[in-house]
Structure formats: structure tokens, C-alpha cells
Protein backbone atom coordinates (compact mmCIF):
# COMPACT_ATOMS: atom_id res chain seq x y z
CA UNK A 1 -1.46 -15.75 22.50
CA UNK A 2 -4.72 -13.64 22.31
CA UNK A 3 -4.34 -9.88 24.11
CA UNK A 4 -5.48 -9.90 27.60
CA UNK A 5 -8.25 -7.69 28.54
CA UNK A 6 -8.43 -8.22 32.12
CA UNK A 7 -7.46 -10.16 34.67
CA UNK A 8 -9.49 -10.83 37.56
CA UNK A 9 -9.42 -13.31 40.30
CA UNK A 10 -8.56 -16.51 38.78
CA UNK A 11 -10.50 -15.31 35.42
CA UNK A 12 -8.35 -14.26 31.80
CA UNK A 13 -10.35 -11.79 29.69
CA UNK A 14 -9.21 -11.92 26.14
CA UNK A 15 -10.38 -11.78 22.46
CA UNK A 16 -9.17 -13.78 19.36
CA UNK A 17 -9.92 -12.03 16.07
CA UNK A 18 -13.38 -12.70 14.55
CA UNK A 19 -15.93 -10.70 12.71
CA UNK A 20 -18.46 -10.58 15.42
CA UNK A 21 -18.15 -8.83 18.95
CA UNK A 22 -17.34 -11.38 21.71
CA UNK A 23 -15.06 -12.37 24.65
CA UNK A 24 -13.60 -15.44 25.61
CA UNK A 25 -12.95 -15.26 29.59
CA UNK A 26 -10.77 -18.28 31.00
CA UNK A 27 -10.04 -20.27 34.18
CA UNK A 28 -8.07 -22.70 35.66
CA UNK A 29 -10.95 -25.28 35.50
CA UNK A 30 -12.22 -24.40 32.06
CA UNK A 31 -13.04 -21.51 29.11
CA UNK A 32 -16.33 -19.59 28.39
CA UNK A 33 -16.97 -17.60 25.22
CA UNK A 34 -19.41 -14.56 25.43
CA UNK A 35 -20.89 -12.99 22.16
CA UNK A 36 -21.13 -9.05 23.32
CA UNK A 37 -23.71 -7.79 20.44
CA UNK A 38 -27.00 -7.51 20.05
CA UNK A 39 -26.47 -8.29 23.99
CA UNK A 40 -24.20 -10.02 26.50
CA UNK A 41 -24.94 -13.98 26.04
CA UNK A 42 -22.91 -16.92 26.26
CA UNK A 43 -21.74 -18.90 23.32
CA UNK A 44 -19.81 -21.70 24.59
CA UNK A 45 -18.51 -22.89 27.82
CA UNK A 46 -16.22 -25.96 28.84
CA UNK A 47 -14.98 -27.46 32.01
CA UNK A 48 -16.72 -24.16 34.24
CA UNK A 49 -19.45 -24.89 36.59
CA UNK A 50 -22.67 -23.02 36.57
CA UNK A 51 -21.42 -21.00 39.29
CA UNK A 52 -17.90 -19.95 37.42
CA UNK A 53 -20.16 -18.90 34.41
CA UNK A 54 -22.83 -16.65 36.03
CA UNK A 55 -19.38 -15.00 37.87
CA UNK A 56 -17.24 -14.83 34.54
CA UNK A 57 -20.91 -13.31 33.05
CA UNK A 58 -20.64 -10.90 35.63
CA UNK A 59 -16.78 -9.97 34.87
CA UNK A 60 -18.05 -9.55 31.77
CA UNK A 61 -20.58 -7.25 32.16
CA UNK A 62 -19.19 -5.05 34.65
CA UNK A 63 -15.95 -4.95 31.96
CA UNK A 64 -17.96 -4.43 29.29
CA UNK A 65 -17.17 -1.02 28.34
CA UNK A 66 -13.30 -2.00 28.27
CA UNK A 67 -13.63 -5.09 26.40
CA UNK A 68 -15.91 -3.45 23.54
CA UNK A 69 -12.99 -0.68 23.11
CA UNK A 70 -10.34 -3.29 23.63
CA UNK A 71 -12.01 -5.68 20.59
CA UNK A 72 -12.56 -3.03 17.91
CA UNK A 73 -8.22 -1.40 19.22
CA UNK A 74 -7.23 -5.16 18.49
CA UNK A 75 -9.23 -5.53 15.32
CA UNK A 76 -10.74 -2.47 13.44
CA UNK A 77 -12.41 -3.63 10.47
């Protein structure tokens, strides 16, 4: 299993290893995958509603400081 980030609410913050900068944040209902560089945008989302992305966005965002240092601790390149 992928290192947690975060947990939040009924949200998962957590990163698989890739070469670019993102964060996939899951739920119950579904998973959303964030790219984090040039800027915060989603990639991918499945099973979330419109409302559950715009609030895992906003995890996101507010975490974002964390989850860049957490990324490039789990995978320094």
C-alpha cells in the first residue's frame, strides 16, 4: 500500500511512485488523482461527485506544503 499523507474526514492522501509531482486523495465513494506541478489540477477522478472533488481539491491545497515534502521523502530522484 502507497504511504499515507493525510487523513482527513473520510478522505486518504497518498502518493504512488511516478516521475511527475501528484497526489492521489481517496474516499469511500471513489479516488481522485491531482498532478501538483506546474499547478494544483486534477488528473483523474472516479466514483466522487463534483462536490467530493472541489473538497478533496481543497484538502489538497491547504496540504500542499506536506504532500510536496512527503512525495520527493518517498521518492527522491
Amino acid at each position: 500500500m502507497a504511504p499515507t499523507i493525510f487523513r482527513e474526514g473520510s478522505f486518504r492522501c497518498f502518493s504512488r511512485e511516478e516521475p511527475r509531482l501528484h497526489v492521489h486523495v481517496s474516499h469511500p465513494d471513489g479516488e481522485a488523482k491531482f498532478w501538483l506541478s506546474p499547478e494544483l489540477t486534477l488528473a483523474t477522478s472516479t466514483g466522487l461527485s463534483p462536490q467530493q472533488l472541489k473538497e478533496a481539491q481543497r484538502l489538497v491545497a491547504v496540504h500542499l506544503e506536506e504532500i510536496t515534502h512527503a512525495w520527493h521523502t518517498h521518492f527522491p530522484n
